[in-house]
C-alpha atoms as a PDB file:
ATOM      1  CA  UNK A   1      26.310  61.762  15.169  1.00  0.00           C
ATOM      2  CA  UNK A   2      23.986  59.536  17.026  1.00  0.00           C
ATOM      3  CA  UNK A   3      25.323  60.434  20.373  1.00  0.00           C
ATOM      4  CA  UNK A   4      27.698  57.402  20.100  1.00  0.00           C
ATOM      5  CA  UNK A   5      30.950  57.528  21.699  1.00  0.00           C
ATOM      6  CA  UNK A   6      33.829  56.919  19.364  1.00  0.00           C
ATOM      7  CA  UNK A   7      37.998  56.917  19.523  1.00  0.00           C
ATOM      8  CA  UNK A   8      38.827  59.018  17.264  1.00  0.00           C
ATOM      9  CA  UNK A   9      41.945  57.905  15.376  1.00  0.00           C
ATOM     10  CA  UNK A  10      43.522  60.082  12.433  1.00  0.00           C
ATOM     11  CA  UNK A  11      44.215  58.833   8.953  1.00  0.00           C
ATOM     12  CA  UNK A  12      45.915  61.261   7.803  1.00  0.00           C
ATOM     13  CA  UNK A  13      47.231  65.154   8.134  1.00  0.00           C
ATOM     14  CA  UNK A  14      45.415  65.304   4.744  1.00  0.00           C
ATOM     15  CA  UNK A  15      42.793  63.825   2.459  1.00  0.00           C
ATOM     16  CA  UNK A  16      45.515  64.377  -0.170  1.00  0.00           C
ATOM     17  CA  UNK A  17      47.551  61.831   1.169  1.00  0.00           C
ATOM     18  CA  UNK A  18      45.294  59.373   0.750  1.00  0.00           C
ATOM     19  CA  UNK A  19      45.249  57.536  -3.099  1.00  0.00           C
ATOM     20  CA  UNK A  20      41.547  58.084  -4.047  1.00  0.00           C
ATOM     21  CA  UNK A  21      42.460  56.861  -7.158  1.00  0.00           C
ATOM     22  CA  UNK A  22      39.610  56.849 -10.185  1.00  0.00           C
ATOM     23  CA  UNK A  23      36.642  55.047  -8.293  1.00  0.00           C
ATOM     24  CA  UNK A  24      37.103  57.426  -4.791  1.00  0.00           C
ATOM     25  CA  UNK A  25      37.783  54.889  -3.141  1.00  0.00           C
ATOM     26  CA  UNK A  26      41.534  54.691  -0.819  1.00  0.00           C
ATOM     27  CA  UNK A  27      42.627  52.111   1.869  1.00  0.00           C
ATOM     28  CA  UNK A  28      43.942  53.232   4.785  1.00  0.00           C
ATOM     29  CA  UNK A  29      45.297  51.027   7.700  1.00  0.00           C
ATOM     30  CA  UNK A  30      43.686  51.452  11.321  1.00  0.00           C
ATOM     31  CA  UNK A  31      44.628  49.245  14.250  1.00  0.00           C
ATOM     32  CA  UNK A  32      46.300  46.988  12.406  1.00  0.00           C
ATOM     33  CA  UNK A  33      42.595  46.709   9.999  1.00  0.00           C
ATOM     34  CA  UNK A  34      42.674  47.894   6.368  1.00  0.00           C
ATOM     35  CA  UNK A  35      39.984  50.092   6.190  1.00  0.00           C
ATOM     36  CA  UNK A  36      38.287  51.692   3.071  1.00  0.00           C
ATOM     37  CA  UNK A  37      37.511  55.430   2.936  1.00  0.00           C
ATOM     38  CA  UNK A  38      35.618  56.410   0.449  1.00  0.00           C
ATOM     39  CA  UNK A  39      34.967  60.461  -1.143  1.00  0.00           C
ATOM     40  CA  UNK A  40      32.392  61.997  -2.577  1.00  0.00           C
ATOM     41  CA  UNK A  41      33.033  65.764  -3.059  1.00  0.00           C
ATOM     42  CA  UNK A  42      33.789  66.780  -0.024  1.00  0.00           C
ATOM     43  CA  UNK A  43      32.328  64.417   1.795  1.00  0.00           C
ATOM     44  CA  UNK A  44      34.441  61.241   3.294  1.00  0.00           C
ATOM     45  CA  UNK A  45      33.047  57.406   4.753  1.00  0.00           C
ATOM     46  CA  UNK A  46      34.848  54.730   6.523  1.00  0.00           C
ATOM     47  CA  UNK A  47      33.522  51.323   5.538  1.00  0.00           C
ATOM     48  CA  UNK A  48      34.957  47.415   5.532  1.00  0.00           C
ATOM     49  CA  UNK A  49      37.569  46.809   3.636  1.00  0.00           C
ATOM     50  CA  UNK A  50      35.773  43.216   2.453  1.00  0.00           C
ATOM     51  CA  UNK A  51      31.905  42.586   0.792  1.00  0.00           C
ATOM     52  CA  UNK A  52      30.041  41.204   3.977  1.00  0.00           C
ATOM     53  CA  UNK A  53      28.589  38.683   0.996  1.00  0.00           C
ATOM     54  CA  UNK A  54      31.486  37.082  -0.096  1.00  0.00           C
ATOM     55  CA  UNK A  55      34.927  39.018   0.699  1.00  0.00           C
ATOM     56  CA  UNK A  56      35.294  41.031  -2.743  1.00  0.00           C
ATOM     57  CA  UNK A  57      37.903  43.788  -1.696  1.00  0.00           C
ATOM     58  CA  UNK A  58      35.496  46.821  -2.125  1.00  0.00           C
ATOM     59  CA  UNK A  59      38.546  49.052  -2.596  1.00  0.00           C
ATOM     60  CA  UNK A  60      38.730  47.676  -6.076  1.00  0.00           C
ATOM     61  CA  UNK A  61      34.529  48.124  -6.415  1.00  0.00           C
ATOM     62  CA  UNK A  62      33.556  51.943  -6.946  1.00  0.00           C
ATOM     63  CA  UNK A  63      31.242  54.502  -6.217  1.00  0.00           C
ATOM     64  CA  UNK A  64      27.830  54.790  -7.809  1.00  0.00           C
ATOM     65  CA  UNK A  65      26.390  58.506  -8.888  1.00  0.00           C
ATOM     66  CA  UNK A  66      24.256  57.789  -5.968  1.00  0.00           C
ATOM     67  CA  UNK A  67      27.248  57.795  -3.760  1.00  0.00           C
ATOM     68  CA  UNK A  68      26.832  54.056  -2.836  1.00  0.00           C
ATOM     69  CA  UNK A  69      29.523  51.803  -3.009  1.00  0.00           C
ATOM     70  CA  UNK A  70      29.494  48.681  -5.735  1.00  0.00           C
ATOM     71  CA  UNK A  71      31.415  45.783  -4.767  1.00  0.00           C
ATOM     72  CA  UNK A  72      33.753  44.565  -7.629  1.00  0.00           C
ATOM     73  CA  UNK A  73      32.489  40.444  -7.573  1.00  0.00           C
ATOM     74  CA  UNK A  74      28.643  40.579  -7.618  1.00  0.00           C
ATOM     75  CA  UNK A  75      27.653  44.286  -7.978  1.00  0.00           C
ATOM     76  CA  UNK A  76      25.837  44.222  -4.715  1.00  0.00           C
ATOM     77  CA  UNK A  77      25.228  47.794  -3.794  1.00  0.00           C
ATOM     78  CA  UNK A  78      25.931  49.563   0.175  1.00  0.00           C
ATOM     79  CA  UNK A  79      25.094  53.047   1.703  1.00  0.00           C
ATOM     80  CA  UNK A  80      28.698  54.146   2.436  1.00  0.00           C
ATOM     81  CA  UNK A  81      26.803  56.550   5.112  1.00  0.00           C
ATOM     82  CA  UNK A  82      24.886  53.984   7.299  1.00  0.00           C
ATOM     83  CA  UNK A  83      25.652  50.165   6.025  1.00  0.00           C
ATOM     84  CA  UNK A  84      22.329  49.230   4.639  1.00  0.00           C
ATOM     85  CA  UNK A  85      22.370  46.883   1.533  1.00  0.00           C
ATOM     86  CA  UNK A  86      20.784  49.306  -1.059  1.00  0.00           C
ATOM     87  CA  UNK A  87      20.457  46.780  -3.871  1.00  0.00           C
ATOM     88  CA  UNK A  88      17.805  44.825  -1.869  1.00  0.00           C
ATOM     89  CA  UNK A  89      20.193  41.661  -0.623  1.00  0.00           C
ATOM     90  CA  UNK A  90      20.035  42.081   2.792  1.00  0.00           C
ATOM     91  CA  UNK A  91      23.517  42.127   3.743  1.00  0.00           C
ATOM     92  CA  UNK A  92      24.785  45.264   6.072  1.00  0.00           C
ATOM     93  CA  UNK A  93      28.362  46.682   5.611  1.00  0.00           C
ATOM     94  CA  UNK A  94      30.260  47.965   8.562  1.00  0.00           C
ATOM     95  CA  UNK A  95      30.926  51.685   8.070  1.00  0.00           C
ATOM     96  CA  UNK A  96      32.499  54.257  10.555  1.00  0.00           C
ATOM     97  CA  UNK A  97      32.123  58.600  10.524  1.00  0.00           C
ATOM     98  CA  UNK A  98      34.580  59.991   9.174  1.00  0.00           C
ATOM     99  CA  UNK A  99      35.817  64.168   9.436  1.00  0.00           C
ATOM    100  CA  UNK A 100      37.419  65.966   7.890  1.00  0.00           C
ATOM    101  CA  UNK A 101      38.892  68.711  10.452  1.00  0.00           C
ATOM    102  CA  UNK A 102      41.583  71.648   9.826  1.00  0.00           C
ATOM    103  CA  UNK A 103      44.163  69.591  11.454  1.00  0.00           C
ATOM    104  CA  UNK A 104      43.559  65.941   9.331  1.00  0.00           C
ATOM    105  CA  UNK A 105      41.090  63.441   8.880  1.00  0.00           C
ATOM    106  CA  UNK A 106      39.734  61.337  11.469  1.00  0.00           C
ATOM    107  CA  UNK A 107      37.721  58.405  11.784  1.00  0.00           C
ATOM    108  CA  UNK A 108      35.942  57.331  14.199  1.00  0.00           C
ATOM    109  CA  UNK A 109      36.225  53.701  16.180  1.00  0.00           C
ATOM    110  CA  UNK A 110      34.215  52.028  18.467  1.00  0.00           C
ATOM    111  CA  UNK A 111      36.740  52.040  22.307  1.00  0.00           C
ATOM    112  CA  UNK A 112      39.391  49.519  21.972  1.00  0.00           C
ATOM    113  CA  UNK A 113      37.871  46.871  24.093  1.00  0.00           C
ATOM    114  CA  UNK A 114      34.313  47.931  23.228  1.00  0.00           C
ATOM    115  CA  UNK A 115      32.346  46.540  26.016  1.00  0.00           C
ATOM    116  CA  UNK A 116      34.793  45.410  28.187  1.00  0.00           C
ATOM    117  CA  UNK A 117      35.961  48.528  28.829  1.00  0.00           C
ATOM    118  CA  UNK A 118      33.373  49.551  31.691  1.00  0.00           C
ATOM    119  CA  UNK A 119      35.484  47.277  33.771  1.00  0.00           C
ATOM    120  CA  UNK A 120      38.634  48.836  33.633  1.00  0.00           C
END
């Protein structure tokens, strides 16, 4: 990754665990946040659970066979790898890594408390 420090928190012992269902797309719950991890092969991405445009639930959107993924109200199209708005609408989607290691998959978080932290 970038360098950036991350909590990482797993998801699962298993991608199988996780309903993929036909569009790749599953929802998994983190800190108390529904969270949308998305496949492609064998490759896995945390993003928001909600459009950033106007709340469509992008677990019910799918993934494009450029591996972006379509929200289900407007069609507006997001880089499940780094957020950017790929349809040309301006709007950035949070996203999160996610691994997949021998013992689970993992995603990671910014530090509970993000900047508050240092003060601990």
């Amino acid at each position: 990754m970038s360098g950036k420090a991350y909590d990482w928190v797993q998801i699962a012992e298993s991608p199988d665990e996780l309903d993929f269902g036909d569009n790749g797309i599953a929802v998994a719950e983190v800190r108390e946040k529904k969270i949308c991890i998305g496949r492609v092969g064998d490759r896995y991405f945390g993003f928001a659970y909600k459009c950033p445009h106007a709340g469509g639930i992008l677990a019910d959107g799918y993934i494009d066979a450029l591996g972006n993924v379509v929200c289900p109200l407007h069609r507006y199209k997001f880089s499940m790898g780094n957020g950017r708005n790929v349809s040309g609408e301006g709007y950035y989607l949070k996203n999160w890594p996610v691994e997949c290691r021998p013992d689970g998959l993992w995603i990671g978080l910014e530090p509970a408390g993000g900047f508050w932290n240092i003060f601990r």
